[in-house]
C-alpha atoms as a PDB file:
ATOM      1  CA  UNK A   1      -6.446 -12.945  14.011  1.00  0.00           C
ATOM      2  CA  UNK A   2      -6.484 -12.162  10.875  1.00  0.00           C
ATOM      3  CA  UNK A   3      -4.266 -13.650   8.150  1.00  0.00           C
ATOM      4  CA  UNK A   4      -2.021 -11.587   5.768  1.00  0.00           C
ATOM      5  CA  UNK A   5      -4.110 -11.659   2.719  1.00  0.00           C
ATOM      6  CA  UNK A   6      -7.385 -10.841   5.037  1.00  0.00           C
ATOM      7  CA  UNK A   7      -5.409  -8.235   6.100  1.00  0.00           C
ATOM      8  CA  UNK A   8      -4.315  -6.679   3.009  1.00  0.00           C
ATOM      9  CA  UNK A   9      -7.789  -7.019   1.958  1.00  0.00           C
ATOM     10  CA  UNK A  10      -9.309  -5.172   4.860  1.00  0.00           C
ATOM     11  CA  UNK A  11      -6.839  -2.530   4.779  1.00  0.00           C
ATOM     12  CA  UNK A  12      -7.176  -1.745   0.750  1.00  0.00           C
ATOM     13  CA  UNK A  13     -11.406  -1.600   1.375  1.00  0.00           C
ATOM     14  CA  UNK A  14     -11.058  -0.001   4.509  1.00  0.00           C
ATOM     15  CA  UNK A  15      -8.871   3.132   2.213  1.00  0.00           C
ATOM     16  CA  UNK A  16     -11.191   3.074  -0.934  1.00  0.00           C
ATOM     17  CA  UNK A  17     -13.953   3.750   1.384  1.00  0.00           C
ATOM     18  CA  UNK A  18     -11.995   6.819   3.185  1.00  0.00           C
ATOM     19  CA  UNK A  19     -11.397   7.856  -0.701  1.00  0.00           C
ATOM     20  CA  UNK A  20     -15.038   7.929  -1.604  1.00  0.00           C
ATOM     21  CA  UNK A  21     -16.020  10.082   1.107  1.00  0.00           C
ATOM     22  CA  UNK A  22     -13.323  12.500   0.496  1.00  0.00           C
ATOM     23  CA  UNK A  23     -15.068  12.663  -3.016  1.00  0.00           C
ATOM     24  CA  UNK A  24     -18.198  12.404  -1.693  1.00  0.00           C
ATOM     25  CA  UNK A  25     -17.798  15.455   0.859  1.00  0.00           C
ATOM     26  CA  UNK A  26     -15.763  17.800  -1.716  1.00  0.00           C
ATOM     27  CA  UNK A  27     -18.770  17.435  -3.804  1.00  0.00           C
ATOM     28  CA  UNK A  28     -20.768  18.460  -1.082  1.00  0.00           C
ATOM     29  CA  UNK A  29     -18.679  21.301   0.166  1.00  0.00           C
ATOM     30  CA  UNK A  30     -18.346  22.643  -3.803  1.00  0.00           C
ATOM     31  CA  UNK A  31     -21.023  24.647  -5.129  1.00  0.00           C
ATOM     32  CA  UNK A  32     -21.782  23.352  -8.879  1.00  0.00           C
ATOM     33  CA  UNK A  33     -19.791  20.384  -8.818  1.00  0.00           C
ATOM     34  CA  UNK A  34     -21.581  17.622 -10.094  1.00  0.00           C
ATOM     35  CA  UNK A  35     -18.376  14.881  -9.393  1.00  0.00           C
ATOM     36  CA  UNK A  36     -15.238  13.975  -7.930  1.00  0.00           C
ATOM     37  CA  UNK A  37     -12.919  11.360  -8.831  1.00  0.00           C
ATOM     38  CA  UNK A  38      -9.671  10.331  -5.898  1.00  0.00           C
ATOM     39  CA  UNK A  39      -6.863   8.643  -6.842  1.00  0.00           C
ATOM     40  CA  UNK A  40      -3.751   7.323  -4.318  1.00  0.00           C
ATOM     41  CA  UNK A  41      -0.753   5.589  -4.930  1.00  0.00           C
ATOM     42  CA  UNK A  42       2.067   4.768  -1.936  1.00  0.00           C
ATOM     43  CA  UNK A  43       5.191   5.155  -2.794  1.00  0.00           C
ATOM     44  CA  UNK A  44       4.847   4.305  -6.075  1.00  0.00           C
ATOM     45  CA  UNK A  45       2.661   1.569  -5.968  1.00  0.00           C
ATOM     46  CA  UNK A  46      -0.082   0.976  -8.797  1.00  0.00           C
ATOM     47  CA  UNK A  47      -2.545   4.331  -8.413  1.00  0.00           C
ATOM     48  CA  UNK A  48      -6.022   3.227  -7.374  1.00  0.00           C
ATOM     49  CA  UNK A  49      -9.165   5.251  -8.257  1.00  0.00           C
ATOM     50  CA  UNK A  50     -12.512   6.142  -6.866  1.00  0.00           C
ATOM     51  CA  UNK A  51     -15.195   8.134  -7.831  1.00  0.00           C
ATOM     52  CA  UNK A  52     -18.857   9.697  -6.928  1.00  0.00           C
ATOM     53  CA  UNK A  53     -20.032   8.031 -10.183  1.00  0.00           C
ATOM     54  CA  UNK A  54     -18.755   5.360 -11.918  1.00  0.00           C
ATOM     55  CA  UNK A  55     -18.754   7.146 -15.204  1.00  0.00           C
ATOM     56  CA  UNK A  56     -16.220   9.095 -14.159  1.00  0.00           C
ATOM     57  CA  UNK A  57     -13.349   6.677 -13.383  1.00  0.00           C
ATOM     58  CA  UNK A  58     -12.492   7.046 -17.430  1.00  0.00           C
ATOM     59  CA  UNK A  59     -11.619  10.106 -16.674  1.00  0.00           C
ATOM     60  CA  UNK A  60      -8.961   9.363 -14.420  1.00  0.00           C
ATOM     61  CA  UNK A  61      -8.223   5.995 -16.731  1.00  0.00           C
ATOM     62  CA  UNK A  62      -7.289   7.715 -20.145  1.00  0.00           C
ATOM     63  CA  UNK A  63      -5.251  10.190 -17.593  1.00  0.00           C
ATOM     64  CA  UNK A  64      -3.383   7.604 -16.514  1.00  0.00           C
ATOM     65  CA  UNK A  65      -3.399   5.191 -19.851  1.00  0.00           C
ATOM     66  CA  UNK A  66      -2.110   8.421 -22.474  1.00  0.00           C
ATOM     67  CA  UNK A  67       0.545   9.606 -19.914  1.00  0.00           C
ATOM     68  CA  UNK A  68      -1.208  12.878 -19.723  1.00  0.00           C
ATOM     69  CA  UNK A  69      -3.863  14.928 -18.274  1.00  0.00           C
ATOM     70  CA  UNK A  70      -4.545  17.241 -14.504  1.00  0.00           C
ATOM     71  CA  UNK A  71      -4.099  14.665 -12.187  1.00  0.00           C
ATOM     72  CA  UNK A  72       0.068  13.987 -13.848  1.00  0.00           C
ATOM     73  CA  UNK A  73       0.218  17.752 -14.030  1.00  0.00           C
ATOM     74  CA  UNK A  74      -0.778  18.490 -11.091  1.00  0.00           C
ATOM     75  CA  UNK A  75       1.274  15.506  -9.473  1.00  0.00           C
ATOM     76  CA  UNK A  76       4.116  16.594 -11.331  1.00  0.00           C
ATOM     77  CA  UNK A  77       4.077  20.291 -10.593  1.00  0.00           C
ATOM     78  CA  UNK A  78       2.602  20.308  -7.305  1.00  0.00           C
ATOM     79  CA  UNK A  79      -0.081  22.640  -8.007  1.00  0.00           C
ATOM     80  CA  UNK A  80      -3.699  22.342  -8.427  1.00  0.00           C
ATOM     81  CA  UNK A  81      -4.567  22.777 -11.758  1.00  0.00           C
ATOM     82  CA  UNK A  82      -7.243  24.202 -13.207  1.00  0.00           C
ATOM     83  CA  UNK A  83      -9.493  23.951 -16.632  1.00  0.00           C
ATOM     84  CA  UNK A  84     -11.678  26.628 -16.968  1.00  0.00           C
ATOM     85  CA  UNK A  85     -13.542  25.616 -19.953  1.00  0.00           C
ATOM     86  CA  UNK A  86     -12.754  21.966 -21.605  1.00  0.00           C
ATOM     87  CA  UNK A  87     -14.383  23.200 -24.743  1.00  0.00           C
ATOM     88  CA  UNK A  88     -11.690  25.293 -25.328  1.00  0.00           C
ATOM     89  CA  UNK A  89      -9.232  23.193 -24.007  1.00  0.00           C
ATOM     90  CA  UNK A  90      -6.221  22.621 -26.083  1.00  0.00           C
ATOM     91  CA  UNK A  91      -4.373  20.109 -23.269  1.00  0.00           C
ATOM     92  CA  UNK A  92      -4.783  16.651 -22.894  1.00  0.00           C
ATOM     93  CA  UNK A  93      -6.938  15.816 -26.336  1.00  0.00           C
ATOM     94  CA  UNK A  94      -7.665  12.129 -25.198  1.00  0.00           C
ATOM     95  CA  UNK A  95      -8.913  13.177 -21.525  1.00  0.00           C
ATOM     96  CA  UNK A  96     -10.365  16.511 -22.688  1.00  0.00           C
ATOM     97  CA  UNK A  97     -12.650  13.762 -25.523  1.00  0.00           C
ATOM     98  CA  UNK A  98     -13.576  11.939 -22.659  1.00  0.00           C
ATOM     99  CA  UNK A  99     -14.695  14.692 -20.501  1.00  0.00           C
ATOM    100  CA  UNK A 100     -16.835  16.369 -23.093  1.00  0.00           C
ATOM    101  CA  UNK A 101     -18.137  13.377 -23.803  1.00  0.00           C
ATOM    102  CA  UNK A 102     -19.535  13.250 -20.182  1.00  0.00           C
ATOM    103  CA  UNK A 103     -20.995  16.415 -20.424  1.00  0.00           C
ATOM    104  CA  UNK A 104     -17.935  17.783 -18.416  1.00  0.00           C
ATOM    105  CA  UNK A 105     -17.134  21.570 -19.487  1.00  0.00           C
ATOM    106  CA  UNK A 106     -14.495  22.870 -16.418  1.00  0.00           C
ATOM    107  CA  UNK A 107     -12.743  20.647 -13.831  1.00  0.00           C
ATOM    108  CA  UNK A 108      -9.911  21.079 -10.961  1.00  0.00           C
ATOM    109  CA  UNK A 109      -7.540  18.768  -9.535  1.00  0.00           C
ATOM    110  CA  UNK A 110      -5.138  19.384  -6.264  1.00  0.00           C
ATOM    111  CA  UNK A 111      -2.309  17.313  -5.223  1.00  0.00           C
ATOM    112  CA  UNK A 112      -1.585  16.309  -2.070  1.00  0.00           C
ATOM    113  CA  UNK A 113       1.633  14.690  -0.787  1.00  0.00           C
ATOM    114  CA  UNK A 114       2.872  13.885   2.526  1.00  0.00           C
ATOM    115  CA  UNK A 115       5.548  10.965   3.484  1.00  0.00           C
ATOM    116  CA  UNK A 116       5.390   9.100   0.076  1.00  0.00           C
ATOM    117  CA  UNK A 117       1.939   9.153   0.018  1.00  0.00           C
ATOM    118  CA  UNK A 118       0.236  10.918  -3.265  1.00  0.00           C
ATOM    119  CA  UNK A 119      -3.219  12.157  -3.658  1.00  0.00           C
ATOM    120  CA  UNK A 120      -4.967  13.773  -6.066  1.00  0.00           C
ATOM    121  CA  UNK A 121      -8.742  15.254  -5.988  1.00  0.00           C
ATOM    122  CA  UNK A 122     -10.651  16.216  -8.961  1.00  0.00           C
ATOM    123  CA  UNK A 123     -13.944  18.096  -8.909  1.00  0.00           C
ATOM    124  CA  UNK A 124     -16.317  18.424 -12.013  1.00  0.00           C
ATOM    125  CA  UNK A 125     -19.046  20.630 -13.365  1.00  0.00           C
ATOM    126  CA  UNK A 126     -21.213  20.656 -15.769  1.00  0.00           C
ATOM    127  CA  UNK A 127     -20.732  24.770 -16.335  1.00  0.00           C
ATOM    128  CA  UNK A 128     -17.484  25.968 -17.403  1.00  0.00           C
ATOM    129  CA  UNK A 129     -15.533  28.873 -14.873  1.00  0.00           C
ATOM    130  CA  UNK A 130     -17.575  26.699 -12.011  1.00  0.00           C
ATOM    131  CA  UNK A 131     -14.848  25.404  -9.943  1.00  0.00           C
ATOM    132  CA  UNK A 132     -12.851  28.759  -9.629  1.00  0.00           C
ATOM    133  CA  UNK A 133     -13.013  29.010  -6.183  1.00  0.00           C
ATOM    134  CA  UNK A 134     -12.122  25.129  -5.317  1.00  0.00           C
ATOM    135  CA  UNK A 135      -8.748  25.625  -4.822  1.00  0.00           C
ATOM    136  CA  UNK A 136      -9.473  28.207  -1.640  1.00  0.00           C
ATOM    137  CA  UNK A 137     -12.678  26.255  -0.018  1.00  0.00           C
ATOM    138  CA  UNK A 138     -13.084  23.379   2.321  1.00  0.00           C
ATOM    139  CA  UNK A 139     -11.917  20.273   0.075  1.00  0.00           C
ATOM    140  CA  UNK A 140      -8.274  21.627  -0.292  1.00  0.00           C
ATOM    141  CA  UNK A 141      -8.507  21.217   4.220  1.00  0.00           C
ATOM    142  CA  UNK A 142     -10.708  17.785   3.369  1.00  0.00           C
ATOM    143  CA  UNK A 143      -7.999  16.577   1.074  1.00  0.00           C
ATOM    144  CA  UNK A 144      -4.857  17.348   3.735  1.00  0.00           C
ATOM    145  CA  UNK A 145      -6.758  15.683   6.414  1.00  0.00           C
ATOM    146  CA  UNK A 146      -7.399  12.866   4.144  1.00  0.00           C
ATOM    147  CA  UNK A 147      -3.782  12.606   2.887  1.00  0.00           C
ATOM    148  CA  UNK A 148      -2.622  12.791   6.787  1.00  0.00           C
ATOM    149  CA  UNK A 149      -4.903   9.835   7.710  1.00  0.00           C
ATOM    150  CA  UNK A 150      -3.926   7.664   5.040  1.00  0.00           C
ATOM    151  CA  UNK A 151      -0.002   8.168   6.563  1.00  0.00           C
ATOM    152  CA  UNK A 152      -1.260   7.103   9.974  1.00  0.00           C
ATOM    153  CA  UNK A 153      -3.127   4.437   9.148  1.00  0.00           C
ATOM    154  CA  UNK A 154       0.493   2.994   7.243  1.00  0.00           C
ATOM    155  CA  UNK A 155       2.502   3.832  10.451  1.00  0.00           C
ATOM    156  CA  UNK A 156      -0.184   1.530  12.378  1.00  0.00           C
ATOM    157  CA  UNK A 157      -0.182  -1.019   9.771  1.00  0.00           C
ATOM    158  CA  UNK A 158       3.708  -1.223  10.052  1.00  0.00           C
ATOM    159  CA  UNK A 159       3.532  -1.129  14.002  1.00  0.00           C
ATOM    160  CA  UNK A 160       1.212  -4.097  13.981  1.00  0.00           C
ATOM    161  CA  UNK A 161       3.440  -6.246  11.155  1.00  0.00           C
ATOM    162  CA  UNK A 162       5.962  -5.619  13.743  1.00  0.00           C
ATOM    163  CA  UNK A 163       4.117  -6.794  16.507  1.00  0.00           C
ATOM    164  CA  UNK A 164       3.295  -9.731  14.694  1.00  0.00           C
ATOM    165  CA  UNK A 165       7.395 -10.606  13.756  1.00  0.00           C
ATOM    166  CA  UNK A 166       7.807  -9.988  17.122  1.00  0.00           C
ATOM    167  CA  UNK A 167       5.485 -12.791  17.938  1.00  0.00           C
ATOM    168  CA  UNK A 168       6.908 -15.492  15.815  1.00  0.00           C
ATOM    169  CA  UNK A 169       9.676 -15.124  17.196  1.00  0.00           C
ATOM    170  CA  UNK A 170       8.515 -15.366  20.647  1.00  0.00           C
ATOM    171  CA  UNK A 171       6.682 -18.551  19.694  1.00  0.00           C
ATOM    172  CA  UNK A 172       9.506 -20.078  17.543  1.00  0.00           C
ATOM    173  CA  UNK A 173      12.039 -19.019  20.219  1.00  0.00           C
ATOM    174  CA  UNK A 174      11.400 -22.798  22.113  1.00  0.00           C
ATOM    175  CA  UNK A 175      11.652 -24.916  19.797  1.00  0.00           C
ATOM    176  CA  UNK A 176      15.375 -23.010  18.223  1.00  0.00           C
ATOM    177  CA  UNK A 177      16.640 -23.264  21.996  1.00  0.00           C
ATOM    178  CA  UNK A 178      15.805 -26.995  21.819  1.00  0.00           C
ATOM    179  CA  UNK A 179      17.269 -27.583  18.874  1.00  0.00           C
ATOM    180  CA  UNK A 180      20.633 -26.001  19.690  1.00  0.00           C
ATOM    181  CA  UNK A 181      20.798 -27.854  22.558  1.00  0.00           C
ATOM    182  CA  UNK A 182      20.237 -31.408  20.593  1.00  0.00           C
ATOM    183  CA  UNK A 183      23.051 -30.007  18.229  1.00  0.00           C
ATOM    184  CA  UNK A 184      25.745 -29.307  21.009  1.00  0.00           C
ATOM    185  CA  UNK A 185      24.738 -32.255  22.427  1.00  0.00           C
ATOM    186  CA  UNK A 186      25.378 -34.442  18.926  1.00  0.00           C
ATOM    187  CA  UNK A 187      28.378 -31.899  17.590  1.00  0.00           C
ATOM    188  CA  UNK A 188      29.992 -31.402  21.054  1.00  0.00           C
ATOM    189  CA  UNK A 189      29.935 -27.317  20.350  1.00  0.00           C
ATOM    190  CA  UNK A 190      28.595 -24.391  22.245  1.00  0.00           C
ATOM    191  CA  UNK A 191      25.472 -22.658  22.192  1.00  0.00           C
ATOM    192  CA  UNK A 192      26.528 -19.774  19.461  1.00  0.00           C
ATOM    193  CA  UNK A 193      28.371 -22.553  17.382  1.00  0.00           C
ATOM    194  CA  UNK A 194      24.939 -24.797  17.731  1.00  0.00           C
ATOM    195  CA  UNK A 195      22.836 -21.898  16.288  1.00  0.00           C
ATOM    196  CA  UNK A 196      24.855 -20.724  13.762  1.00  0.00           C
ATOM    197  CA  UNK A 197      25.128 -24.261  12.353  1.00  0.00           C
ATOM    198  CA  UNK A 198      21.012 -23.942  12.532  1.00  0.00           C
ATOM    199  CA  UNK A 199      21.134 -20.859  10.884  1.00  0.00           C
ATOM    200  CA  UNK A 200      23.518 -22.186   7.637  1.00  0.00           C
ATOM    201  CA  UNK A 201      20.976 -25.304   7.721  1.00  0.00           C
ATOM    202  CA  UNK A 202      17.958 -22.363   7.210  1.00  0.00           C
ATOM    203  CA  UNK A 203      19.766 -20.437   4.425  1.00  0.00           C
ATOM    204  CA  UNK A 204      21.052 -23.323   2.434  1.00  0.00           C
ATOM    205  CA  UNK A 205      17.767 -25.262   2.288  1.00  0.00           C
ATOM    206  CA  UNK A 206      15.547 -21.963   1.754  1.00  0.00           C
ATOM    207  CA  UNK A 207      13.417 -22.847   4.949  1.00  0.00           C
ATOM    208  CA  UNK A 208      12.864 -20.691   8.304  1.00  0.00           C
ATOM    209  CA  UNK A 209      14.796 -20.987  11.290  1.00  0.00           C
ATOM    210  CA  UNK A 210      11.837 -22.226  12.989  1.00  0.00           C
ATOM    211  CA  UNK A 211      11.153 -25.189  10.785  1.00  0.00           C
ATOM    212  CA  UNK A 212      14.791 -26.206  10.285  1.00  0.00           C
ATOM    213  CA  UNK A 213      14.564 -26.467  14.289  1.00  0.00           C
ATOM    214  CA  UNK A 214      11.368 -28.097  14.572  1.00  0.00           C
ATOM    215  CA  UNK A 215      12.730 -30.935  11.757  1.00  0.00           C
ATOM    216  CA  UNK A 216      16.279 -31.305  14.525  1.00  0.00           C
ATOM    217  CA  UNK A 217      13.885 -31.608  17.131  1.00  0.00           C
ATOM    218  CA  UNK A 218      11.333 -33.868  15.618  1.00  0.00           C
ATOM    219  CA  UNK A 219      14.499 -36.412  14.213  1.00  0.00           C
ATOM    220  CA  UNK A 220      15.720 -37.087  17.957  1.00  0.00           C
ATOM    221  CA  UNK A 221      14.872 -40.721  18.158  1.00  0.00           C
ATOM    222  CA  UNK A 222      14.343 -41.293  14.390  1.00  0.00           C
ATOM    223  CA  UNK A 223      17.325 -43.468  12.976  1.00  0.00           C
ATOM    224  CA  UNK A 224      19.002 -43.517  15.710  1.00  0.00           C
ATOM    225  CA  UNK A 225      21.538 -40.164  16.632  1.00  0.00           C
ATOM    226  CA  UNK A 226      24.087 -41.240  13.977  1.00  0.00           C
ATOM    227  CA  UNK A 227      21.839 -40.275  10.996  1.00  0.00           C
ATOM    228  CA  UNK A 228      21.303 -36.548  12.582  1.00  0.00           C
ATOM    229  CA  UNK A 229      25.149 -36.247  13.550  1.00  0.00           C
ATOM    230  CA  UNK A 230      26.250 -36.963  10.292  1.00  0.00           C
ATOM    231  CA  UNK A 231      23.726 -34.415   8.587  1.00  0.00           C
ATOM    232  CA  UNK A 232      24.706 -31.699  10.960  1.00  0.00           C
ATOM    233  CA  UNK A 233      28.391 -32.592  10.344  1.00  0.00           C
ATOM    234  CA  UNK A 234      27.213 -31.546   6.904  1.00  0.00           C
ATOM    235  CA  UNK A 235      27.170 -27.423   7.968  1.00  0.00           C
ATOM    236  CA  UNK A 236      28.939 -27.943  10.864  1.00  0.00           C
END
């Protein structure tokens, strides 16, 4: 099994590779579009980026570093929007330098939301009034089926963190029953009294339930029974 951190790790490849073939098949499905750059954030988590061409993650950096540009007008309207020629583009000064720069002349970027989830798309050209018919063809379908996957895949994700609590507890569930019988054994109380005393042990020393028991159980025998009566006593 994997551990958390391998986890997280598989899980943030496994979505910049879904990313990059989003961008990779818009550009395919776009006539004169020479790039695409993706970018996803969850629920307002850091926004990652991914791109066709490595060039053209500045585009989506000085976006995202001025405060300004498609992909936070389009996020913040909800619309695709659209620059028909970035030579005569008045918007954005630092992301319309960049673009030019790149040989860039018209671009489009559509948002895409669905449970939290936010995804933009941005397709390039190299000729200006290029993209005009973006917004209507395949990658607006490419980029909802995208969006839609990346929501599964977190329901799944939170399905199997679930499955995994509920596992712990399965396995710590022995040694806590053991333990609150060596504490009504010691205190003289009943079962709920036993674990509650457990749990205050667990929140006062910052450790789990599971280890607080396993210490209890693991002391039977050590010192004799007076040294664990009189630390129970303690959150009794």
């Amino acid at each position: 099994m994997l551990s958390q951190t391998g986890r997280q790790g598989s899980e943030t490849a496994a979505t910049v590779w879904k990313l990059t073939e989003l961008a990779e098949q818009s550009v395919r499905h776009t006539a004169a579009c020479c790039g695409a750059v993706v970018t996803v954030a969850d629920a307002g988590a850091e926004r990652r980026t991914t791109a066709t061409h490595p060039d053209l993650v500045a585009l989506a950096a000085v976006q995202l570093a001025a405060g300004e540009g498609p992909i936070l007008t389009a996020l913040d309207s909800g619309e695709p929007v659209d620059a028909w020629d970035l030579l005569a583009e008045d918007r954005w000064p630092d992301y319309r330098a960049v673009a030019l720069d790149s040989g860039i002349r018209s671009a489009v970027t559509l948002p895409f939301r669905r449970s939290g989830i936010e995804v933009t798309l941005s397709l390039y050209s190299f000729r200006p009034g290029a993209l005009d018919d973006a917004v209507r063809g395949p990658v607006a379908l490419l980029g909802e089926q995208a969006t839609a996957n990346l929501v599964r895949e977190r329901h799944y994700r939170a399905v199997l963190a679930e499955v995994d609590q509920l596992e712990n507890a399965l396995r710590s569930r022995p040694v806590i029953d053991q333990a609150s019988g060596i504490v009504m054994h010691v205190l003289g109380c009943d079962a709920a009294e036993a674990f509650q005393i457990l749990r205050r042990i667990s929140q006062r020393t910052n450790r789990k339930l599971a280890d607080v028991a396993e210490a209890v159980a693991d002391s039977v025998g050590e010192s004799g029974g007076s040294a664990l009566e009189q630390e129970l006593t303690r959150f009794a």
